[in-house]
N, C-alpha and C. Protein backbone atom coordinates (compact mmCIF):
# COMPACT_ATOMS: atom_id res chain seq x y z
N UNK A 1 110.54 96.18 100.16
CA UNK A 1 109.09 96.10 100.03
C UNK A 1 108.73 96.08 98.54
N UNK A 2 107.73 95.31 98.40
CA UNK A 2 106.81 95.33 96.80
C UNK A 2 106.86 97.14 96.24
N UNK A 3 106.20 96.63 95.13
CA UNK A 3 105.99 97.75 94.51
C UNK A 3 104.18 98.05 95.16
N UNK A 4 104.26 99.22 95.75
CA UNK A 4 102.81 99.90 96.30
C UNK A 4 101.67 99.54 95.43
N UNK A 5 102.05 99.64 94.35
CA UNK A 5 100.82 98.92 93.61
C UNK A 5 100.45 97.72 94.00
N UNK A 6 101.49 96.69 93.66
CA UNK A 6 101.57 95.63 93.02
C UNK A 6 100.78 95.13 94.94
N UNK A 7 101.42 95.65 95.95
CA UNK A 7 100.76 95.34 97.28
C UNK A 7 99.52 95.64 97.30
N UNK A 8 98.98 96.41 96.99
CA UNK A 8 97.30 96.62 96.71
C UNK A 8 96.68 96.02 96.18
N UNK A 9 97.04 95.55 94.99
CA UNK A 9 96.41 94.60 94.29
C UNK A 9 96.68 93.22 94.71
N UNK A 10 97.40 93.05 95.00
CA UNK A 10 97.88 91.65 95.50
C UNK A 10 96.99 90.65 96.82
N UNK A 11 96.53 91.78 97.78
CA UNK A 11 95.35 91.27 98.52
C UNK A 11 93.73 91.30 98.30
N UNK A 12 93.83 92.48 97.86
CA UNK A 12 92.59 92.56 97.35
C UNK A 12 92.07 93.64 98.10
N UNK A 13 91.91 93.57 99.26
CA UNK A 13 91.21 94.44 100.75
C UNK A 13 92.50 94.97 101.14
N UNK A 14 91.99 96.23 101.31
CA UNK A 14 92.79 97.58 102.52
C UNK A 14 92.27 97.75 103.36
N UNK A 15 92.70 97.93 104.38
CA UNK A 15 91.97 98.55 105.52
C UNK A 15 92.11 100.22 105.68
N UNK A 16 90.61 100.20 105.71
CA UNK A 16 90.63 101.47 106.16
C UNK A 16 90.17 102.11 107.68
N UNK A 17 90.97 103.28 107.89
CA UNK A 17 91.10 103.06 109.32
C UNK A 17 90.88 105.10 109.64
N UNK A 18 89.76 104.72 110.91
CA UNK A 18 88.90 106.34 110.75
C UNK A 18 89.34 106.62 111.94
N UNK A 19 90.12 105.84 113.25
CA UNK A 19 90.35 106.21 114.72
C UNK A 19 91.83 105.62 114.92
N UNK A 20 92.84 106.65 115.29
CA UNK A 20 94.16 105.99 115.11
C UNK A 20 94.44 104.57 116.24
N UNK A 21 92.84 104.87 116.92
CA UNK A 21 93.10 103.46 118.55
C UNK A 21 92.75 101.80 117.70
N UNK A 22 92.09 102.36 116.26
CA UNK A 22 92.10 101.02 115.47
C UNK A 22 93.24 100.65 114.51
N UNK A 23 94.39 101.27 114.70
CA UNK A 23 95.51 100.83 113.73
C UNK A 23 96.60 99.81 114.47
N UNK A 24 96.13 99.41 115.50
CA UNK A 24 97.06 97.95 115.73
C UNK A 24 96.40 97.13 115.41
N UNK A 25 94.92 96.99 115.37
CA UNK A 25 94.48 95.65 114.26
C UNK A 25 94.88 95.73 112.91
N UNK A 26 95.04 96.70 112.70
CA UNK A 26 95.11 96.23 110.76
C UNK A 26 96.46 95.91 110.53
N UNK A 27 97.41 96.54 111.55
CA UNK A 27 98.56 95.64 111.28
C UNK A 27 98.80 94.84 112.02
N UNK A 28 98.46 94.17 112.66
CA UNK A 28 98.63 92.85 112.92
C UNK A 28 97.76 91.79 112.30
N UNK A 29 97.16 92.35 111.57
CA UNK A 29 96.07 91.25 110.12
C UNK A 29 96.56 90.78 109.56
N UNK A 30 97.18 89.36 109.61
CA UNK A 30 97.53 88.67 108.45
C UNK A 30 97.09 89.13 106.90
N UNK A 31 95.89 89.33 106.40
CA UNK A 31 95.43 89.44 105.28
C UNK A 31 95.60 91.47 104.68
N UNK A 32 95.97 92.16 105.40
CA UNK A 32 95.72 93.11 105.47
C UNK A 32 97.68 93.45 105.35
N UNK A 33 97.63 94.04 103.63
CA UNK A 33 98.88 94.60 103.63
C UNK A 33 98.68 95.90 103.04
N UNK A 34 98.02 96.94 103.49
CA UNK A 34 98.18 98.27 102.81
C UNK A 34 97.01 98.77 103.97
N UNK A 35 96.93 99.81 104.54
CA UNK A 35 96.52 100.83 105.81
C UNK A 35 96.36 101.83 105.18
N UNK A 36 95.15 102.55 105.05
CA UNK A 36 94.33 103.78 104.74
C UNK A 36 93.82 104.49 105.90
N UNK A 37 94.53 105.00 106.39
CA UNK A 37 94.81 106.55 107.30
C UNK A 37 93.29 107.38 106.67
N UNK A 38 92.21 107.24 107.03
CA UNK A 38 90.82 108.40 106.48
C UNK A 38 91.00 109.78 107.05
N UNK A 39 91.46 109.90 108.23
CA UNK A 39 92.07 110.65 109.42
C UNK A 39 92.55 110.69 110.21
N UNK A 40 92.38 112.05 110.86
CA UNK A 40 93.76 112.19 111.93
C UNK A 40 94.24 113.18 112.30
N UNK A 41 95.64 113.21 113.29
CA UNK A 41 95.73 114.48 113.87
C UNK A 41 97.59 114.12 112.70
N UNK A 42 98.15 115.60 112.54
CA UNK A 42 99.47 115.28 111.79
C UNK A 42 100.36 115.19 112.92
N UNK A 43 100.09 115.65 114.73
CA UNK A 43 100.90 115.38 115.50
C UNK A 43 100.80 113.80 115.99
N UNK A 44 100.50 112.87 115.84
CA UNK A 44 100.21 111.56 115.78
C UNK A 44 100.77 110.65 114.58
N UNK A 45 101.09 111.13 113.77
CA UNK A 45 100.97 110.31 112.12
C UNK A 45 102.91 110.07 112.43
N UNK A 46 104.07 111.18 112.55
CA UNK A 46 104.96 109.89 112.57
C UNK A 46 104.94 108.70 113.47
N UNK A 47 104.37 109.06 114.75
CA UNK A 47 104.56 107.58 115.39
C UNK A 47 103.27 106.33 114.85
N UNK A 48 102.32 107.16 113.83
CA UNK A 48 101.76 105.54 113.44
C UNK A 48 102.57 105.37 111.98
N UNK A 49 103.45 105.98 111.56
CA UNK A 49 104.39 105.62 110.22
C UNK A 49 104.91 104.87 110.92
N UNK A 50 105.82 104.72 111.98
CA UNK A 50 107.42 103.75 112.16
C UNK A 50 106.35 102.89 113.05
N UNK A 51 105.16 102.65 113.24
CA UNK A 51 104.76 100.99 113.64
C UNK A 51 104.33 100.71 112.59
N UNK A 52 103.52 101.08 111.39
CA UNK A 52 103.13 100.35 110.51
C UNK A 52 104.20 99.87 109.48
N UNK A 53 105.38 100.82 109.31
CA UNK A 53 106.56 100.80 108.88
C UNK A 53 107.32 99.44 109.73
N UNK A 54 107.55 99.58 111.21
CA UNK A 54 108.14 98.36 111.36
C UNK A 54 107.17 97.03 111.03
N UNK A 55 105.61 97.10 110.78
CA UNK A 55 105.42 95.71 110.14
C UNK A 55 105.39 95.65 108.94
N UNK A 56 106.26 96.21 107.94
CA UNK A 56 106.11 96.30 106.57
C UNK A 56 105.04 96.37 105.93
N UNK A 57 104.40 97.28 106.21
CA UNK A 57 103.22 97.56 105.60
C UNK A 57 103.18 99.19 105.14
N UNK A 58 102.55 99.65 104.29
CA UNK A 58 102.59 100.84 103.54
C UNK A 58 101.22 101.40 103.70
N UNK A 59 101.46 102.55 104.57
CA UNK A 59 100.17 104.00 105.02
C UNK A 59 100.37 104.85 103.86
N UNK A 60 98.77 104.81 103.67
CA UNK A 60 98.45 105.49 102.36
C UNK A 60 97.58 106.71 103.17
N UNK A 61 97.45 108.16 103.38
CA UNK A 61 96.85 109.16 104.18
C UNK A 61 96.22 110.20 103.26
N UNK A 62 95.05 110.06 104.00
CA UNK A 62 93.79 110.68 102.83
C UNK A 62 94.10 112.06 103.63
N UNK A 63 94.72 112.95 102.75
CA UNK A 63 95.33 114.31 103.23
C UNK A 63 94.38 115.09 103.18
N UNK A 64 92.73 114.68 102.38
CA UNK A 64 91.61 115.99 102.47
C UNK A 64 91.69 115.83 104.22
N UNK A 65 91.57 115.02 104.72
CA UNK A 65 91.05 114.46 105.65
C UNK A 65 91.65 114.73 106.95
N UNK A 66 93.27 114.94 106.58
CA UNK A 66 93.94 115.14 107.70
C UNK A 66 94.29 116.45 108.94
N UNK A 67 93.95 116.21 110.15
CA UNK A 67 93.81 117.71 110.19
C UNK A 67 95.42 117.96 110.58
N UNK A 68 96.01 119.18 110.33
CA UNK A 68 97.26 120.12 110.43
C UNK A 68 97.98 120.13 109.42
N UNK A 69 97.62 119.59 108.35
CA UNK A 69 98.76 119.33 106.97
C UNK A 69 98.09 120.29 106.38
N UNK A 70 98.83 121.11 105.61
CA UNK A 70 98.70 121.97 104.57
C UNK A 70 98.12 120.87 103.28
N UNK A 71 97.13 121.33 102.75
CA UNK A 71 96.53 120.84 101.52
C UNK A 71 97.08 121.46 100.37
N UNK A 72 98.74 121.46 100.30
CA UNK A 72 99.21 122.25 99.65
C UNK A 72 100.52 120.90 98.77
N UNK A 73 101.32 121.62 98.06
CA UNK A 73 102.79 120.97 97.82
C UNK A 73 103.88 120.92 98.79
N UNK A 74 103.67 121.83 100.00
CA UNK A 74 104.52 121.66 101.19
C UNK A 74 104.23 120.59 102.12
N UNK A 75 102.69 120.34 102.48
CA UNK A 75 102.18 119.21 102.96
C UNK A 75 102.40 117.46 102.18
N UNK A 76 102.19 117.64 101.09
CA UNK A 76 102.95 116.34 100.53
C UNK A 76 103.96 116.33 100.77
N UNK A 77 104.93 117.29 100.87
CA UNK A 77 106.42 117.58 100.99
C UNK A 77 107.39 116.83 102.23
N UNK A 78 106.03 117.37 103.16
CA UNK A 78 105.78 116.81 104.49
C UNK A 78 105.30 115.44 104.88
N UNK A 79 104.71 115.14 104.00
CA UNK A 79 103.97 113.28 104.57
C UNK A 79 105.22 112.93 103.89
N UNK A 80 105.67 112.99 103.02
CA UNK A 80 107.09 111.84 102.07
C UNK A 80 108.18 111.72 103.48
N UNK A 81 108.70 113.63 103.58
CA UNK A 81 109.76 113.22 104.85
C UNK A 81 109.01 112.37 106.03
N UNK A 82 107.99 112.38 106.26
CA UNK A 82 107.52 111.70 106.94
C UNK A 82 107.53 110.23 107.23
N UNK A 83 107.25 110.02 106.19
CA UNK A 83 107.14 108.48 105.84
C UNK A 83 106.31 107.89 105.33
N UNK A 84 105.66 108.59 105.03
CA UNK A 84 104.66 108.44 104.49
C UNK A 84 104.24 107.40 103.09
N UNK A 85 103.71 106.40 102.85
CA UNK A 85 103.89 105.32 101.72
C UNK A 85 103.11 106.36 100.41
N UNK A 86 101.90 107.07 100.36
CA UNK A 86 101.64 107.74 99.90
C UNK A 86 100.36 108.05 99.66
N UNK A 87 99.73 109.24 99.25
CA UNK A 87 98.47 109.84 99.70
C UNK A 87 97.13 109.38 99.13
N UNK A 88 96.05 109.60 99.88
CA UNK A 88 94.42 109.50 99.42
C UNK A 88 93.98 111.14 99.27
N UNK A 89 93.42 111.19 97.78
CA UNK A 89 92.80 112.81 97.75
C UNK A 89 91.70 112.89 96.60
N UNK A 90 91.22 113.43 97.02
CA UNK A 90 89.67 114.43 96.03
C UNK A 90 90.32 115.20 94.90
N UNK A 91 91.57 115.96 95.49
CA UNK A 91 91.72 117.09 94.78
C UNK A 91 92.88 117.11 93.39
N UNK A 92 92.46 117.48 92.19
CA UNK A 92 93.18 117.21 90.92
C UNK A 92 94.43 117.61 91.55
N UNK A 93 94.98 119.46 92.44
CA UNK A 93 96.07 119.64 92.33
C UNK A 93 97.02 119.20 92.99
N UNK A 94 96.68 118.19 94.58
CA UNK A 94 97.57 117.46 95.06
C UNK A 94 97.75 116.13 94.32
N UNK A 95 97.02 115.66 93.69
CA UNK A 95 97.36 114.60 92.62
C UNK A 95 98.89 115.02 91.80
N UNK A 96 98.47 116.21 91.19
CA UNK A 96 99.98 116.93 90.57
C UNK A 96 101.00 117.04 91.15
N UNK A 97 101.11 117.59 92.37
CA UNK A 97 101.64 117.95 93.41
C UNK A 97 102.58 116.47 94.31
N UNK A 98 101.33 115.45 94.30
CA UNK A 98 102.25 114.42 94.86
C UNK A 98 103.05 113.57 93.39
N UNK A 99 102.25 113.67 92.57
CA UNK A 99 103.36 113.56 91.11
C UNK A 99 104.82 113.77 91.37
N UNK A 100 104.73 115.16 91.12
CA UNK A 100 105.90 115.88 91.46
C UNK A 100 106.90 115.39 92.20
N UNK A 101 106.04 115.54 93.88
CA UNK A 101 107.25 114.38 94.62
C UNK A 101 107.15 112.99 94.40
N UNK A 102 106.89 112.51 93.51
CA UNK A 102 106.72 111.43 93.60
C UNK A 102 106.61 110.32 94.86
N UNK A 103 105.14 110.63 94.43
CA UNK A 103 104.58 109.95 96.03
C UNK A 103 103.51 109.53 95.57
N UNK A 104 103.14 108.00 95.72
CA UNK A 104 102.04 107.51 95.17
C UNK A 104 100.59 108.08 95.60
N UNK A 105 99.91 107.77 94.36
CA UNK A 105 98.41 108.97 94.68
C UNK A 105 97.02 107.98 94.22
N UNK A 106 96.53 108.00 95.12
CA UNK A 106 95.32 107.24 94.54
C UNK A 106 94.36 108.57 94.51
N UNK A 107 93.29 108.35 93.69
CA UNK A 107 92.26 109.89 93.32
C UNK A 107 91.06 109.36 93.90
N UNK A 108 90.57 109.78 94.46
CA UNK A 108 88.81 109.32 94.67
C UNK A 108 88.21 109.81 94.22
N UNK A 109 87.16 109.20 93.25
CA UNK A 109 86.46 109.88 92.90
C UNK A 109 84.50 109.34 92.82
N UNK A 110 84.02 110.16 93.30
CA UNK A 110 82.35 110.17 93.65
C UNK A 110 81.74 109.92 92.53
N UNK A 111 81.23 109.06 92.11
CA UNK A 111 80.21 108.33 91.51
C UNK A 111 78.66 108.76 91.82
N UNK A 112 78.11 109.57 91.04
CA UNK A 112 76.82 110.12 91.35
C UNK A 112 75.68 110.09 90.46
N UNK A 113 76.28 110.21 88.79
CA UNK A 113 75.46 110.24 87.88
C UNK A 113 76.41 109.94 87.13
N UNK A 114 76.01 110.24 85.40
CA UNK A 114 76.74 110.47 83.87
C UNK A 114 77.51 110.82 84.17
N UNK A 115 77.49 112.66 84.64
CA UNK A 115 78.31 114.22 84.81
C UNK A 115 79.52 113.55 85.35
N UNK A 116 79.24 112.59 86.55
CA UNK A 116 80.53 112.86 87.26
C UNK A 116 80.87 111.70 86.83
N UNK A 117 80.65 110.88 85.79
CA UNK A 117 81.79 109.83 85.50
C UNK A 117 82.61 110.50 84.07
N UNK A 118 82.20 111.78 83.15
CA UNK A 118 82.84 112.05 82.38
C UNK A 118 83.58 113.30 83.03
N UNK A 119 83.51 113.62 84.17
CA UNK A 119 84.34 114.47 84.65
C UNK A 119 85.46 113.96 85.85
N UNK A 120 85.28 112.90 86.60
CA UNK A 120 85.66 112.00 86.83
C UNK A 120 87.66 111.58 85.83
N UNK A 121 86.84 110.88 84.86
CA UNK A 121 87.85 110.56 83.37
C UNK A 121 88.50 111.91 82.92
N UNK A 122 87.93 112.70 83.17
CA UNK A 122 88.42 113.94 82.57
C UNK A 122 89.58 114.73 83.33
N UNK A 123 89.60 114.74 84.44
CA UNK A 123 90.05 115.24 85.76
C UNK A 123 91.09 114.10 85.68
N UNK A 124 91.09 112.95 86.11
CA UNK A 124 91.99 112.16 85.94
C UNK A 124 93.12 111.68 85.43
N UNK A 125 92.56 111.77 84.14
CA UNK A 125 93.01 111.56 82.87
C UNK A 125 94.31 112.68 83.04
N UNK A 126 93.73 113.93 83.31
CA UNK A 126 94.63 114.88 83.22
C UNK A 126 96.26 115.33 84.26
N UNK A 127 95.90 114.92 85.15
CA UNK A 127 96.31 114.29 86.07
C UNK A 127 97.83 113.28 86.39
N UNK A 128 96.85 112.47 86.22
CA UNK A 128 97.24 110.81 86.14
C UNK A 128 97.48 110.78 87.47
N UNK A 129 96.73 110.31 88.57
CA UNK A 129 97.18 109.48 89.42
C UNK A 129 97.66 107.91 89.26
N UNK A 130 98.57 107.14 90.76
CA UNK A 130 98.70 106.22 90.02
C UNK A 130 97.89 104.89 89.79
N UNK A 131 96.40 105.55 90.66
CA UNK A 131 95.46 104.70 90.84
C UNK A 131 94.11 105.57 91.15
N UNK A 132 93.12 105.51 91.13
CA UNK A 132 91.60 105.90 91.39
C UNK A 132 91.24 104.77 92.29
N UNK A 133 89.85 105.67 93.54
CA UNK A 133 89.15 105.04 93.83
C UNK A 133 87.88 105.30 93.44
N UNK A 134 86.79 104.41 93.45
CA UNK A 134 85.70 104.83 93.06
C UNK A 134 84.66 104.64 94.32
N UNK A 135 84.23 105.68 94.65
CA UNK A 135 83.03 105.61 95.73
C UNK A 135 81.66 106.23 94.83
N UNK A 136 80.50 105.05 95.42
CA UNK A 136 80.91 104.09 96.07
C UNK A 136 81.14 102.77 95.43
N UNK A 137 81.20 101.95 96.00
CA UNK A 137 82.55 100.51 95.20
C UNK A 137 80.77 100.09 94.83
N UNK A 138 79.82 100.08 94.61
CA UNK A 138 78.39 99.62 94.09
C UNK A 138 78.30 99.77 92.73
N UNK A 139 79.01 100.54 92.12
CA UNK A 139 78.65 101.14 90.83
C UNK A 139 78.50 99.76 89.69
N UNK A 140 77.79 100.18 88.89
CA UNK A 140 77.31 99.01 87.55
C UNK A 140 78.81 98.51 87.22
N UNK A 141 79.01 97.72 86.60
CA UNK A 141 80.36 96.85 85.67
C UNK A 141 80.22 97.84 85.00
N UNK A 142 79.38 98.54 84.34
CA UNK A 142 79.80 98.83 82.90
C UNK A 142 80.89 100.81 83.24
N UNK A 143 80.52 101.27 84.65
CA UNK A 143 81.14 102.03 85.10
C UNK A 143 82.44 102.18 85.34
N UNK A 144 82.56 100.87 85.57
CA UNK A 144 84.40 100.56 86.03
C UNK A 144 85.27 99.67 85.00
N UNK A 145 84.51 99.65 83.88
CA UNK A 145 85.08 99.45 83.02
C UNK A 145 85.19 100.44 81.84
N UNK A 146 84.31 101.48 82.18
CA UNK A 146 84.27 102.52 80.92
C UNK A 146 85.55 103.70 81.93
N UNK A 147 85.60 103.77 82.78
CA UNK A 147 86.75 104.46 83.65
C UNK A 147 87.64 104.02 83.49
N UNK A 148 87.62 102.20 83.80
CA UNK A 148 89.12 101.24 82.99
C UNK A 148 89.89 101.89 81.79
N UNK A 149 89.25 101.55 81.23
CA UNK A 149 89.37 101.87 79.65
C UNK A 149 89.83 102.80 79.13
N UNK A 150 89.38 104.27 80.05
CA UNK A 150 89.58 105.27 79.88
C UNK A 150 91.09 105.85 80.49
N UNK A 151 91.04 105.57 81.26
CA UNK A 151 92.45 105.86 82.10
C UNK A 151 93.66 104.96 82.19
N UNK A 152 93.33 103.50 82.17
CA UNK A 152 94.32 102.80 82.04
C UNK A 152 95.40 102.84 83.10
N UNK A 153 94.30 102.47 84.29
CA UNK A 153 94.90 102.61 85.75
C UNK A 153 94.25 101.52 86.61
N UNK A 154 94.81 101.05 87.99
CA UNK A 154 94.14 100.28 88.64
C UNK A 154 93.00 101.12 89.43
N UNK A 155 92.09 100.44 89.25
CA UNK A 155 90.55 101.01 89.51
C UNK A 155 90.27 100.27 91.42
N UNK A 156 90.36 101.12 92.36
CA UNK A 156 90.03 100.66 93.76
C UNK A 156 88.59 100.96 93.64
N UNK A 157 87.72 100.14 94.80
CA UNK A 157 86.62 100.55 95.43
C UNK A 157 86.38 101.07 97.25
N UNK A 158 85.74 101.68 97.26
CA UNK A 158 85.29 102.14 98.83
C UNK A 158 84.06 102.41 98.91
N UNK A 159 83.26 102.54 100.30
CA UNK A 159 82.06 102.70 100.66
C UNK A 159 81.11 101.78 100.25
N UNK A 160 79.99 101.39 100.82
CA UNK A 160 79.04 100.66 100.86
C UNK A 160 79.06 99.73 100.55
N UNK A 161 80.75 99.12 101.25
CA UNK A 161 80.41 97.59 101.37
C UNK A 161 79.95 96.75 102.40
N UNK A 162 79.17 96.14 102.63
CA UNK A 162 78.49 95.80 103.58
C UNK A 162 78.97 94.26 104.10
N UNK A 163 79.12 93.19 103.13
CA UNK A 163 79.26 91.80 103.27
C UNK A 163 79.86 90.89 102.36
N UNK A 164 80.30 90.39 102.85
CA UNK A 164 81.45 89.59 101.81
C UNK A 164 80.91 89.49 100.20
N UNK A 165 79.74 89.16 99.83
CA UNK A 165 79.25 89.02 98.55
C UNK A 165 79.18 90.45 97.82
N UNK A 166 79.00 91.54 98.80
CA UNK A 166 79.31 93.04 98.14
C UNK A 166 80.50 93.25 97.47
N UNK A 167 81.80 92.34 98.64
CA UNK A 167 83.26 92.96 98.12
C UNK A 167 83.34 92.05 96.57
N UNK A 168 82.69 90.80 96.81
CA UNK A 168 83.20 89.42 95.46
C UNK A 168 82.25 90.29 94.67
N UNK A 169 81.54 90.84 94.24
CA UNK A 169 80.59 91.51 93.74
C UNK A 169 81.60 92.68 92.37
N UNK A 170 81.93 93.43 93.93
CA UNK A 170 82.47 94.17 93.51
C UNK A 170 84.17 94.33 92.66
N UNK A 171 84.76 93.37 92.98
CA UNK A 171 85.57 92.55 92.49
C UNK A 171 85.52 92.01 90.75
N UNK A 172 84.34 91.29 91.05
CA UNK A 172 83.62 90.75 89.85
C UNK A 172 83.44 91.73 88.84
N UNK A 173 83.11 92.67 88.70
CA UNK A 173 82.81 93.47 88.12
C UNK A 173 83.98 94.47 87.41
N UNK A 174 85.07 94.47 88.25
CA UNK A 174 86.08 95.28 87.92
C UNK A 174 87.17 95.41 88.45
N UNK A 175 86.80 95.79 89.73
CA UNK A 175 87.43 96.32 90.78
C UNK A 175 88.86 95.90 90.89
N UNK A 176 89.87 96.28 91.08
CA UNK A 176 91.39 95.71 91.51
C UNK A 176 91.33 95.35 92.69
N UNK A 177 90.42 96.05 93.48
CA UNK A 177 90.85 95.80 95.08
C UNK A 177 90.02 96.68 95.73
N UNK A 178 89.84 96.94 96.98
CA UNK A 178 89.05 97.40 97.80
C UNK A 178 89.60 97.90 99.12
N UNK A 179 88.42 99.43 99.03
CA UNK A 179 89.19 99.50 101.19
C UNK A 179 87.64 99.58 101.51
N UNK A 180 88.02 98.99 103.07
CA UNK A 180 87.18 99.18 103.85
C UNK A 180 87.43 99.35 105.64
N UNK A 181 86.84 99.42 106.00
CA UNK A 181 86.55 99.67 107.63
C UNK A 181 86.26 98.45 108.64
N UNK A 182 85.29 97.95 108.07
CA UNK A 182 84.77 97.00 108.51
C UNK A 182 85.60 95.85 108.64
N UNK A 183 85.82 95.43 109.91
CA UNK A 183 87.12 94.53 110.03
C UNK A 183 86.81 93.06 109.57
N UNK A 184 85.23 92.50 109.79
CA UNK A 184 84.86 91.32 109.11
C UNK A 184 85.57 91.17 107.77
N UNK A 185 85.06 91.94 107.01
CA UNK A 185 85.57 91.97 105.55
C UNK A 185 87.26 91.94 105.34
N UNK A 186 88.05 91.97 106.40
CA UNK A 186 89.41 91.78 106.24
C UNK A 186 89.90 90.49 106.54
N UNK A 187 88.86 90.10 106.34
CA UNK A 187 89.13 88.29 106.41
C UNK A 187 88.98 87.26 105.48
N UNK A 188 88.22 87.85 104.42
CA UNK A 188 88.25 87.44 102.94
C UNK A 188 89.65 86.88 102.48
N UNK A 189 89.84 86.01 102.23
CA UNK A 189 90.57 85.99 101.01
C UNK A 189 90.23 85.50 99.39
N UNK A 190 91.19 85.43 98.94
CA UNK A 190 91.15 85.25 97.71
C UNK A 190 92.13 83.88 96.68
């Protein structure tokens, strides 16, 4: 398989996926090579690793999100033996933590005002995940490029995309790539 990055960026759109009864569409999506796990139960998650695994595709699992995993360094510990391709999180210390095991980490981070884009960079920065998302994916150009700049990471978007001209929008502006839900939008290409 690619390098996890290089697969994210490479389509453009992730799917993101909030009910595990919607994860045989996203892998069977032609356009759709990277699966964002929002939630879930952890007694469910190896058997959706070895189907998304047998279509070569890489589950990325937003661990705030997940319920029975320790939000700890034992719980990353746990999604890697798992199978995990590697995690979605809020939190600076599982960022560290999946460092450690080296397990790819994208950071999300909330877009609200000033405050939280210099704390945002700040948190990050410190950090280093090996990618950020920015919610929501609406934010000005000059946001995702002053975060660019700053971190010197691939910059994702999520939330409030609504329609294809939102995602090219959002794209336009900065963006490496995008997740979403909305299965229309996984039909874009590029």
């Amino acid at each position: 398989m690619e390098s996890l990055r290089d697969v994210i960026l490479e389509k453009k759109i992730g799917a993101a996926i909030r009910r595990p009864e919607d994860l045989e569409e996203a892998i069977r999506h032609p356009n759709i090579k990277v699966i964002f796990l929002l939630n879930g139960d952890i007694n469910y998650l190896p058997q959706m690793v070895k189907r998304v695994r047998a279509a070569d595709k890489p589950l990325l699992v937003h661990i705030d999100l997940m319920e029975g995993i320790g939000k700890d360094r034992s719980g990353i510990h746990l999604l890697k033996r798992i199978g995990v391709s590697g995690i979605v999180t809020t939190k600076s210390s599982l960022v560290k933590y999946a460092n450690e095991e080296e397990v790819f980490v994208i950071q999300r981070l909330f877009i609200v005002d000033s405050e939280s884009i210099k704390t945002a960079i700040r948190v990050a920065g410190h950090v280093k995940p090996t990618a950020v998302e920015i919610l929501p994916a609406i934010v000005p150009a000059r946001i995702i490029k002053e975060i660019k700049n700053a971190l010197a990471l691939p910059v994702l978007g999520g939330g409030l995309l609504k329609t294809e001209d939102d995602v090219r929008e959002a794209l336009s502006k900065g963006m490496d790539a995008i997740s979403t839900s909305l299965r229309h939008l996984w039909n874009i290409t590029f």
